[in-house]
Protein backbone atom coordinates (compact mmCIF):
# COMPACT_ATOMS: atom_id res chain seq x y z
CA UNK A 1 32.40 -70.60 -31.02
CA UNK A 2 29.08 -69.21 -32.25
CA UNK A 3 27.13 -66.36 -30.42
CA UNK A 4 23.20 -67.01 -29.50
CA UNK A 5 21.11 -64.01 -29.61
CA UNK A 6 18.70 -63.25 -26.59
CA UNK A 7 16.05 -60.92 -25.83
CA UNK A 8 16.95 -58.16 -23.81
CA UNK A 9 14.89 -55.44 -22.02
CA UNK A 10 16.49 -51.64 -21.35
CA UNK A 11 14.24 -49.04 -19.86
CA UNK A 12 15.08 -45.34 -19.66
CA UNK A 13 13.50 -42.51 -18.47
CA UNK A 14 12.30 -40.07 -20.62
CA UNK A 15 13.01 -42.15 -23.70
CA UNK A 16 10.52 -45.19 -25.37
CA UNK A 17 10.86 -48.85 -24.11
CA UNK A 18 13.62 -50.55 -26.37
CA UNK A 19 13.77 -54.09 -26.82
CA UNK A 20 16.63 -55.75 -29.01
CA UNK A 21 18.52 -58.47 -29.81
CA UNK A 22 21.69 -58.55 -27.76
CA UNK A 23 24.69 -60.62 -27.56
CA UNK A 24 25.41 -63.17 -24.90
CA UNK A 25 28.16 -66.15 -24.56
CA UNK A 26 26.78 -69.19 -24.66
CA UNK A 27 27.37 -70.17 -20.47
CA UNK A 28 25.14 -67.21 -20.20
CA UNK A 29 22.11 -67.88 -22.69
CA UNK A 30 21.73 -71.41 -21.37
CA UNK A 31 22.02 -70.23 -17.47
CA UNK A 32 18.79 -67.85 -18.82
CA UNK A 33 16.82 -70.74 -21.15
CA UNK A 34 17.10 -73.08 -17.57
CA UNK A 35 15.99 -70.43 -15.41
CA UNK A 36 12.29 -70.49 -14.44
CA UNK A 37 10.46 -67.27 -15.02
CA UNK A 38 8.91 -65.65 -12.29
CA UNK A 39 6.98 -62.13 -11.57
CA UNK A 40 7.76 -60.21 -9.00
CA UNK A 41 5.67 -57.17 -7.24
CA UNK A 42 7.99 -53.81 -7.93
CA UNK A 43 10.01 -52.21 -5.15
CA UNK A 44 7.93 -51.19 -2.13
CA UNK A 45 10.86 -49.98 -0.02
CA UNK A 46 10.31 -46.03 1.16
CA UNK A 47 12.65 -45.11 -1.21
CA UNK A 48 11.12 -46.47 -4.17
CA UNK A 49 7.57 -46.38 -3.43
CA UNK A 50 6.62 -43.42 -4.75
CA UNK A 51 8.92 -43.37 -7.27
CA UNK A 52 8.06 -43.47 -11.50
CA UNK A 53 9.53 -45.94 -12.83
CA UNK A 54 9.82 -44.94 -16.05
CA UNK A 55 8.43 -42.86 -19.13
CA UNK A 56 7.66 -43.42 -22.53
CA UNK A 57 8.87 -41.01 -24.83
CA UNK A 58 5.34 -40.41 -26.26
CA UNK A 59 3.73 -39.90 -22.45
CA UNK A 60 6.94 -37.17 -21.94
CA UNK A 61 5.85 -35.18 -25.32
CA UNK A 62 2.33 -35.40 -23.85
CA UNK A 63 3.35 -34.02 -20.28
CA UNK A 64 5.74 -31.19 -22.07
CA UNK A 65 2.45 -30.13 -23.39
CA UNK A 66 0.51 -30.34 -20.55
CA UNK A 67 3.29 -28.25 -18.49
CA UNK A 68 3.16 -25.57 -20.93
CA UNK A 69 -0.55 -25.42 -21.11
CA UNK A 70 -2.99 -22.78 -19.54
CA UNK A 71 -4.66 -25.57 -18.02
CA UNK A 72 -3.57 -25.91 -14.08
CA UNK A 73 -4.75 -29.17 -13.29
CA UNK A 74 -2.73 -30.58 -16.12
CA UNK A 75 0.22 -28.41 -15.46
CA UNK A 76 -0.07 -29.59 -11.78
CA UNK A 77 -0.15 -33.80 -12.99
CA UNK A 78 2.75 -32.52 -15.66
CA UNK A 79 4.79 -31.24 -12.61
CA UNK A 80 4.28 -34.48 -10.60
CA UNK A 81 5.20 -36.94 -12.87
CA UNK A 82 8.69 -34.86 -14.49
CA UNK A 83 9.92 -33.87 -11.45
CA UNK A 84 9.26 -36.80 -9.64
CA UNK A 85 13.40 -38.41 -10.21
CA UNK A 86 14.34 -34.33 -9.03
CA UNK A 87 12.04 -33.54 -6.18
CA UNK A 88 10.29 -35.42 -3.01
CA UNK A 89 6.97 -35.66 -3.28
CA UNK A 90 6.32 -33.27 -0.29
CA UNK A 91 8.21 -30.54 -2.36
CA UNK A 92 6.03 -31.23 -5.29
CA UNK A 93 2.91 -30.75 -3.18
CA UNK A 94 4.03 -27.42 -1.72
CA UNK A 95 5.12 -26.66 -5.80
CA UNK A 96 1.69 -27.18 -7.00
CA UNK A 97 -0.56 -26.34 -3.94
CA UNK A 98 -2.25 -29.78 -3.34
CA UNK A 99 -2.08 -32.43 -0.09
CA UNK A 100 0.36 -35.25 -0.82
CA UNK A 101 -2.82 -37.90 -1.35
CA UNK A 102 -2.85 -36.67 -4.76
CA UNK A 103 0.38 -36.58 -5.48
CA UNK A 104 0.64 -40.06 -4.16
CA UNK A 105 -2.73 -41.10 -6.43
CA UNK A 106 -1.56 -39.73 -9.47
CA UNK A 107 2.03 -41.66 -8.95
CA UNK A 108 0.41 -45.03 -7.93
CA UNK A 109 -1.98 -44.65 -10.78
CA UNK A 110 1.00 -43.50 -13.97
CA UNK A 111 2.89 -46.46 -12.75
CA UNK A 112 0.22 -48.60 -13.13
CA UNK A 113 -2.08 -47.35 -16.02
CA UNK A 114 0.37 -44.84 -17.82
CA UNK A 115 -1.13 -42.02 -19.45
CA UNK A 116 -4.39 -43.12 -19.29
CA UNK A 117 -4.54 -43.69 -15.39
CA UNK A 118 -3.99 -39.67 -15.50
CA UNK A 119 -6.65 -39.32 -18.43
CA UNK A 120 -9.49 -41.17 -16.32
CA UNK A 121 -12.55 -39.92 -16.13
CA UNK A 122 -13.50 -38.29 -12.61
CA UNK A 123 -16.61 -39.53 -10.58
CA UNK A 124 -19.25 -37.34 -10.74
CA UNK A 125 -19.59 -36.00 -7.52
CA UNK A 126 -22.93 -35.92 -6.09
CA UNK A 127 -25.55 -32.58 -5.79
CA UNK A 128 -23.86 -30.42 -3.52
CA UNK A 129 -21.07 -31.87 -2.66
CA UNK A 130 -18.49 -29.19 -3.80
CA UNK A 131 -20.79 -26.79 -2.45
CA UNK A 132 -20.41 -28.59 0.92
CA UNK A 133 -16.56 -29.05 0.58
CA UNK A 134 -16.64 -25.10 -0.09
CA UNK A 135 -18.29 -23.83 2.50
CA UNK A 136 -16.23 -26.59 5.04
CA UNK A 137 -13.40 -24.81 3.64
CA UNK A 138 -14.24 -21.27 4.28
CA UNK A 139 -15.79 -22.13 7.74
CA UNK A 140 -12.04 -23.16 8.61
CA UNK A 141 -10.53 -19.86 7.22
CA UNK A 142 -12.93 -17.90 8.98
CA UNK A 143 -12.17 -19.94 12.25
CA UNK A 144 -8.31 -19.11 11.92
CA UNK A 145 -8.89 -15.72 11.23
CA UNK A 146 -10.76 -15.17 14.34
CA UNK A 147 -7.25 -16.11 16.27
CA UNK A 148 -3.93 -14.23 16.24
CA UNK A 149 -1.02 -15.69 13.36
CA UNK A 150 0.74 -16.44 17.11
CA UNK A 151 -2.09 -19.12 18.08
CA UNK A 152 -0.48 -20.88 15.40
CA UNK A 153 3.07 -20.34 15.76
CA UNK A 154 3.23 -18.15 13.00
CA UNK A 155 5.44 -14.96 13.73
CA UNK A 156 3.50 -12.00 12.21
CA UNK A 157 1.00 -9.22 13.96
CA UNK A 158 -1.56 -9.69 10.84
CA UNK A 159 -2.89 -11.98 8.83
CA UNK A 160 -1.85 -12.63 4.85
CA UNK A 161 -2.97 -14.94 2.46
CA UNK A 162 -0.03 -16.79 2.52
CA UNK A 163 0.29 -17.12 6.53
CA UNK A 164 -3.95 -18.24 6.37
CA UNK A 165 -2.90 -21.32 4.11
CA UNK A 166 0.06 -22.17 6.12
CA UNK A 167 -1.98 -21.82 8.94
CA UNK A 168 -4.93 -24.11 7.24
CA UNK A 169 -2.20 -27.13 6.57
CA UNK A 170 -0.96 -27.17 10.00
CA UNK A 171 -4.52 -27.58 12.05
CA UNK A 172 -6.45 -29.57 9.16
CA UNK A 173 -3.41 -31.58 7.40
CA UNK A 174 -4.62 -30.50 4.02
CA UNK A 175 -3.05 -27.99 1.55
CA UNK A 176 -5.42 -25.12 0.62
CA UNK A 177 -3.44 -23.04 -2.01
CA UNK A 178 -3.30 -19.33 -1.37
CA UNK A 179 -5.64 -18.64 -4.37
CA UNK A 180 -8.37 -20.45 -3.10
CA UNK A 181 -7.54 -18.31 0.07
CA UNK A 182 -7.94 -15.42 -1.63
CA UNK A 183 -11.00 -15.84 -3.53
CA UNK A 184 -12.89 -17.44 -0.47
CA UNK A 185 -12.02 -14.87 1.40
CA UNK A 186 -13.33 -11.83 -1.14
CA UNK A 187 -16.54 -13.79 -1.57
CA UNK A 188 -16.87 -13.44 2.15
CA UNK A 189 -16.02 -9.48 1.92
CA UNK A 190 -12.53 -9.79 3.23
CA UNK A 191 -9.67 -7.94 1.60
CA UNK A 192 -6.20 -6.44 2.48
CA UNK A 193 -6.76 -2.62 3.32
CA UNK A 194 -4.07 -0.39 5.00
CA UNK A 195 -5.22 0.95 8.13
CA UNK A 196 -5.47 5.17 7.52
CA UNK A 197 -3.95 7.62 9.98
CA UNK A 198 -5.92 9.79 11.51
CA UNK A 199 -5.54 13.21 13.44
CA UNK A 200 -6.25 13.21 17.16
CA UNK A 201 -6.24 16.43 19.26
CA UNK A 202 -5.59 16.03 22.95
CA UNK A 203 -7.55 19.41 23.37
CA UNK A 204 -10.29 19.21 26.33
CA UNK A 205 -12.03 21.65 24.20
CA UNK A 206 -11.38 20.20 20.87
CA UNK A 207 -15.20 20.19 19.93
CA UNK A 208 -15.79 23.53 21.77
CA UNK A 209 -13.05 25.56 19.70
CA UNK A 210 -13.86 23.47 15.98
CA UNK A 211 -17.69 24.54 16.12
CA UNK A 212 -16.69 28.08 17.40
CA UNK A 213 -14.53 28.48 14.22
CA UNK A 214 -17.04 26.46 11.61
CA UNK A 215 -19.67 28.34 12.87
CA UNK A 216 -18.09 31.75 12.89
CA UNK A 217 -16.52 30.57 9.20
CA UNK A 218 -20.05 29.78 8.16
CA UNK A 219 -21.74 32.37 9.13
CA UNK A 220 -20.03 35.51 8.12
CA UNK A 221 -21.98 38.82 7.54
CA UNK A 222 -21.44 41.53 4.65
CA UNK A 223 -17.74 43.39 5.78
CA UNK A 224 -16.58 40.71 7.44
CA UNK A 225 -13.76 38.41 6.56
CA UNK A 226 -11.99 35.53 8.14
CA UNK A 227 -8.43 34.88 7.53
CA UNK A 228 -5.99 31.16 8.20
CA UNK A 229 -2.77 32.51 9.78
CA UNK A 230 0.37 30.53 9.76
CA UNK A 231 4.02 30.84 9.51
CA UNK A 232 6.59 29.16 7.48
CA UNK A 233 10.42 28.11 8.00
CA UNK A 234 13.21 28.19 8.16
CA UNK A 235 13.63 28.21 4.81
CA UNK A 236 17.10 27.39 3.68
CA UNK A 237 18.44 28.78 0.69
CA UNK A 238 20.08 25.35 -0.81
CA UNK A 239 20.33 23.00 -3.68
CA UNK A 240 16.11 21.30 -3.15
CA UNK A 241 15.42 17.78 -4.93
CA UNK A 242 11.98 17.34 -5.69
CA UNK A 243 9.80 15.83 -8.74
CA UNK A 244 10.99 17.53 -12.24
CA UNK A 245 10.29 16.92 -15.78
CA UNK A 246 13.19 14.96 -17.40
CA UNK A 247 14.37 11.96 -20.18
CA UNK A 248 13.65 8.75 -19.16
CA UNK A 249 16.64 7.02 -18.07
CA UNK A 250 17.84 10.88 -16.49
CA UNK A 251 18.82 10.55 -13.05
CA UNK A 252 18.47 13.33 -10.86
CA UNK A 253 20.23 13.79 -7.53
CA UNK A 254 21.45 16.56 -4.82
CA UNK A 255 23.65 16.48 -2.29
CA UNK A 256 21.98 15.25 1.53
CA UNK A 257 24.53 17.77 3.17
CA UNK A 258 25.35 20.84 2.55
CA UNK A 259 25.96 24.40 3.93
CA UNK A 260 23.27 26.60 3.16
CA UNK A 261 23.85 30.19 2.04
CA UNK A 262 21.18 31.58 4.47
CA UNK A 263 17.35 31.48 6.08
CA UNK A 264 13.74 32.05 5.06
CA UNK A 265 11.16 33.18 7.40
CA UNK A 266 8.05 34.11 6.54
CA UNK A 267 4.27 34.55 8.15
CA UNK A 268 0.97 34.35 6.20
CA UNK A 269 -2.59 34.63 5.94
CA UNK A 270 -5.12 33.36 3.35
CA UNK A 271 -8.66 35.26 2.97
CA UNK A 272 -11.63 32.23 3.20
CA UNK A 273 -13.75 34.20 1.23
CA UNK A 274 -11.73 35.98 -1.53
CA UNK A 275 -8.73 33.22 -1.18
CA UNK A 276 -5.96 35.63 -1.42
CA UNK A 277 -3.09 35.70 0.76
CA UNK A 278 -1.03 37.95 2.30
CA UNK A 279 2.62 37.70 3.16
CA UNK A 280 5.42 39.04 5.10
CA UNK A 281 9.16 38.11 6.13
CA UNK A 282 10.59 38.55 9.18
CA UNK A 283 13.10 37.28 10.90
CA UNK A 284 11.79 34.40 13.66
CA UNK A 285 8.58 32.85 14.59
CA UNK A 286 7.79 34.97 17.47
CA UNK A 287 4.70 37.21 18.96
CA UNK A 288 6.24 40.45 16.89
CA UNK A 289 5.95 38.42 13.48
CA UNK A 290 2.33 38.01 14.63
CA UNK A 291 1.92 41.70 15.65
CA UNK A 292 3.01 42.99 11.95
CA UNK A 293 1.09 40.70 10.45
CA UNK A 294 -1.92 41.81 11.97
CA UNK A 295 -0.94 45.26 11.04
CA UNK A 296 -0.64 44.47 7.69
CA UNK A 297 -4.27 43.17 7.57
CA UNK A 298 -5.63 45.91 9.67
CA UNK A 299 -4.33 48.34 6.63
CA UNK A 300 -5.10 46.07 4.04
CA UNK A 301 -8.56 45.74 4.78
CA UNK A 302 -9.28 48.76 6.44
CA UNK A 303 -12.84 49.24 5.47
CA UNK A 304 -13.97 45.70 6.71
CA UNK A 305 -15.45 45.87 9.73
CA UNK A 306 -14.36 42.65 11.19
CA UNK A 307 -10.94 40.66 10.98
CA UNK A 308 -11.08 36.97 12.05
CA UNK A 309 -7.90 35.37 12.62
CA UNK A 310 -7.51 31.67 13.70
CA UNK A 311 -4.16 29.69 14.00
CA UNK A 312 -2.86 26.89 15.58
CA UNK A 313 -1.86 26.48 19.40
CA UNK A 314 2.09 27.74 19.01
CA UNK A 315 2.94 29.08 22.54
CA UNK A 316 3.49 32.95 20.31
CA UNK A 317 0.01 32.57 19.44
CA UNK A 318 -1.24 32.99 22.61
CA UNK A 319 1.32 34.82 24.47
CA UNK A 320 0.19 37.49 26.74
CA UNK A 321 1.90 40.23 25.30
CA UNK A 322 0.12 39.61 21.87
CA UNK A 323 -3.81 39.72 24.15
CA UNK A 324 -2.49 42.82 26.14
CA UNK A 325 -1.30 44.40 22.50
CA UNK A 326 -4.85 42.85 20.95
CA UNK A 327 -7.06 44.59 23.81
CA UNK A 328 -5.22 47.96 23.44
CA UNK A 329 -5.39 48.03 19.77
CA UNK A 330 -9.14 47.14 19.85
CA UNK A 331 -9.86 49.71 22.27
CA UNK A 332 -8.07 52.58 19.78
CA UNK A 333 -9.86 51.39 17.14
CA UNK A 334 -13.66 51.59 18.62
CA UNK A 335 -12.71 54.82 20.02
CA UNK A 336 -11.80 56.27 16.65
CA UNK A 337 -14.86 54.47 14.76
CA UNK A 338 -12.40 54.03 11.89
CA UNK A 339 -10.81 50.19 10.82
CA UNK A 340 -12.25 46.69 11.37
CA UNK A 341 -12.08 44.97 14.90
CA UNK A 342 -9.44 41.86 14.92
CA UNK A 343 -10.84 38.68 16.79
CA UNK A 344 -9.05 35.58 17.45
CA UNK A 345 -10.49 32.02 16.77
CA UNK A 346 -7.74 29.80 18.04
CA UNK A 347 -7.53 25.99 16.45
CA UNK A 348 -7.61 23.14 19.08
CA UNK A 349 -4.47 21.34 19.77
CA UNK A 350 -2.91 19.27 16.60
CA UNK A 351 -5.72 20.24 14.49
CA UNK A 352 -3.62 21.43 11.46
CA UNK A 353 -5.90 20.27 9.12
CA UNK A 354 -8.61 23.04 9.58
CA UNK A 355 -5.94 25.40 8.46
CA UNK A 356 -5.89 25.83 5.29
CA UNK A 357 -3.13 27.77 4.25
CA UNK A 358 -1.20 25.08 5.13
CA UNK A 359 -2.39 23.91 1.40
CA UNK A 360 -1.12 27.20 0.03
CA UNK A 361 2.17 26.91 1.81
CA UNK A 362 2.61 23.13 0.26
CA UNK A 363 1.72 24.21 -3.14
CA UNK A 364 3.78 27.27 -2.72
CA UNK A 365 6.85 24.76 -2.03
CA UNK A 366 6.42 22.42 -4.86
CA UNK A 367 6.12 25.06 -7.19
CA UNK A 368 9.17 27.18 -6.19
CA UNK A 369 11.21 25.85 -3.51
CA UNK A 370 11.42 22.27 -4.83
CA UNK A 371 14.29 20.89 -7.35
CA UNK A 372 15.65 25.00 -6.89
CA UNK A 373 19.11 26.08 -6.31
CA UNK A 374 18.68 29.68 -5.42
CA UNK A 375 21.93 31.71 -5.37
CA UNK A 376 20.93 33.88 -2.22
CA UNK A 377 17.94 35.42 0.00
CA UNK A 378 16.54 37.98 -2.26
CA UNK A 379 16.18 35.51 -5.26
CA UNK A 380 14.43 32.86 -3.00
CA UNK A 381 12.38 36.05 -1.72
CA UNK A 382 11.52 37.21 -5.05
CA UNK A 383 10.53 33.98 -6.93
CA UNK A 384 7.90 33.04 -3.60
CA UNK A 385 6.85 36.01 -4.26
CA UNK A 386 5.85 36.33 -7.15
CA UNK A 387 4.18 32.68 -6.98
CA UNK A 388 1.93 34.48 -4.21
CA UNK A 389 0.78 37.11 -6.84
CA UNK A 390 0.30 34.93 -9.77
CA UNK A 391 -2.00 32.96 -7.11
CA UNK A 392 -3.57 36.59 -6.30
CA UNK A 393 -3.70 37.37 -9.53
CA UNK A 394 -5.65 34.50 -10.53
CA UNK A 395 -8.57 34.02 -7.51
CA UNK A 396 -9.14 37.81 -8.43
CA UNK A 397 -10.30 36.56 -12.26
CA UNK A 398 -11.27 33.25 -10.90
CA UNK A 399 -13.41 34.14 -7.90
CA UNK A 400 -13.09 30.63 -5.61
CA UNK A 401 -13.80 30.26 -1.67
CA UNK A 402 -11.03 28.50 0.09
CA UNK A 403 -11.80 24.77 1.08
CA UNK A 404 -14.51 22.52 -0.37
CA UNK A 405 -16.42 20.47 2.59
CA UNK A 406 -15.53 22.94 5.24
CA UNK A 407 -18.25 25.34 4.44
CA UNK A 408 -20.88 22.33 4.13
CA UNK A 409 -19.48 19.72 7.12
CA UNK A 410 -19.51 19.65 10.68
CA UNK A 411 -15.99 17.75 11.20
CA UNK A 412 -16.89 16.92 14.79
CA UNK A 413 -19.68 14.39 13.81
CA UNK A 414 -17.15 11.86 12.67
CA UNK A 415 -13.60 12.66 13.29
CA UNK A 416 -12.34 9.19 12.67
CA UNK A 417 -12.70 10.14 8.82
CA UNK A 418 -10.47 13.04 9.39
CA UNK A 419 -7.18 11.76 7.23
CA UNK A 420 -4.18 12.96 8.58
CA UNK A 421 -2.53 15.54 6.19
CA UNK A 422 -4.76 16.14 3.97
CA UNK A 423 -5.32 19.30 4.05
CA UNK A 424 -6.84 20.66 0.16
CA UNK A 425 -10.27 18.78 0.75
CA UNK A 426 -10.85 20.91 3.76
């Protein structure tokens, strides 16, 4: 019983078109010689419609290309057509950033043309037309930026780039991706900036007491000096972490508790003029820490003939025992005609930043206290210490007022620029 060979045609996808001989038994080669061809349109069904229906090996070398290429718009038709049998086409669309029309043009137009019906040339659009598109574009972004995320059912308190093109698909049913976002909305002078903490003083006199101390600051005479007056602590005597110099892959660590072997407390005052600083320890922050501190200036600088002091609003500072004590030691002093006279510029309310020791103390810190393990008081005592007098040491060869703009700035003309913290510019 002899075999008749027939054409037969097997697709695959991802592999070339074969077509070869097969082998059929005779019933079945004359049932296909008596049938009547025909030509039938391909699957329209839902399921099928947007479907490839297959590729030749050739068109997949050119698409693996194309996918690895610098090119986007190529990468994006590369995407479309591989994944096609592994993703929907609304997947592919979010994928590569672009409405489902094209996704849907690009299918409709490999299963008909192939390659080529990628490769086609594009109309030329006309003279200003992508301008127009463009600026429709941005005049959409800027409309949906004028509105809260929640207008639009997105759950955030700020816009992002990615929440603006999300935003963009749902009122105008067209995918915007979120670089086009972006660089529409820098060309338009938008960009992502974190808002800046300021320092607000709920003094009534805020502006009062700030140009009472600028001015008094600004315009010292000959023999007169004005000091920043603060205290620091407690300072435990402990195992500190902090930044340290150490191999790369070095991990450095501390315990969060443990018992510490005893207190720091300690007052100071830095000199705006020379930018030396005086310090004592005591044992609290009280009104007699204050009192010896004052002391300790008044015999410092005994041949000044003025003393200004300003520090913040601690309840100590302005105690009425420390103004009784103040007024008494004033009056000794002008009745002997020997020592300077010891005013007090108080700082408004939460106005830390115009005292500038608090610099000194921070640097002071870093230097000493962080990353340290001190075995007891007097070592902790001895190495601040000595930090103080290297400082000393060095403003003495180094003459250097304390503070840059605060001798040149009235702060009161724009205290939204005021940054909280930062207290070595001023």
């Amino acid at each position: 019983m002899g075999l008749q060979s027939t054409p037969k045609l097997v697709s695959q996808t991802a592999e070339n078109i074969i077509q070869y001989p097969g082998t059929l038994r005779r019933a079945d080669a004359r049932v296909l010689q008596k049938r009547i061809p025909s030509v039938r349109r391909p699957e329209q069904s839902s399921r099928y419609k947007w479907r490839i229906r297959f590729i030749r090996g050739a068109d997949k070398e050119t698409h693996d290309e194309w996918r690895a290429s610098n090119d986007k718009k190529l990468w994006q038709k590369a995407v479309t057509i591989l994944e096609n049998r592994n993703l929907s086409p609304e997947t592919i669309a979010n994928k590569i950033e672009r409405p489902i029309e094209h996704i849907e043009k690009w299918i409709t137009a490999f299963n008909r043309y192939g390659l080529h019906g990628l490769s086609r040339p594009r109309r030329p659009r006309r003279k200003g037309e992508r301008e127009a598109a463009r600026d429709q574009k941005a005049r959409r972004i800027l409309e949906i930026l004028h509105a809260k995320p929640t207008a639009y059912g997105i759950n955030r308190s700020n816009w992002n780039i990615p929440s603006i093109a999300r935003a963009y698909e749902q009122e105008h049913k067209e995918i915007v991706g979120k670089s086009s976002v972006g660089r529409l909305l820098k060309q338009f002078g938008f960009a992502i900036r974190k808002a800046r903490k300021v320092l607000t003083s709920p003094d009534p006199d805020y502006r009062e007491k700030g140009e009472l101390l600028l001015n008094t600051l600004q315009n010292l005479k000959a023999g007169e000096l004005f000091f920043f007056v603060d205290e620091l602590g407690p300072l435990r005597v402990k195992k500190y972490g902090g930044r340290a110099l150490v191999r790369k892959h070095e991990v450095l660590s501390y315990p969060q508790e443990q018992p510490h072997r005893s207190i720091i407390m300690m007052s100071g005052a830095l000199s705006a003029t020379t930018n030396q600083v005086t310090w004592i320890y005591g044992r609290s922050k009280d009104t007699s820490a204050m009192i010896d501190l004052i002391e300790v200036l008044y015999n410092q600088y005994f041949s000044a003939s003025k003393l200004y002091v300003t520090w913040d609003a601690a309840s100590w500072h302005r105690s009425t025992i420390l103004v009784e004590w103040l007024d008494v030691f004033n009056a000794t002093t002008r009745s002997t005609g020997e020592g300077p006279i010891i005013h007090l510029v108080p700082l408004p309310t939460s106005s830390q930043f115009l005292d500038v020791i608090e610099a000194v103390f921070i640097g002071m810190k870093r230097a000493v206290v962080h990353h340290s393990d001190y075995r007891d008081v007097s070592e902790m005592k001895k190495a601040i210490s000595l930090h103080f007098a290297d400082r000393n040491s060095h403003f003495q060869d180094n003459p250097k007022r304390v503070g840059k703009k605060i001798w040149d700035l009235d702060f009161f003309d724009d205290t939204e620029n005021i940054r909280s913290g930062n207290y070595r510019e001023w």
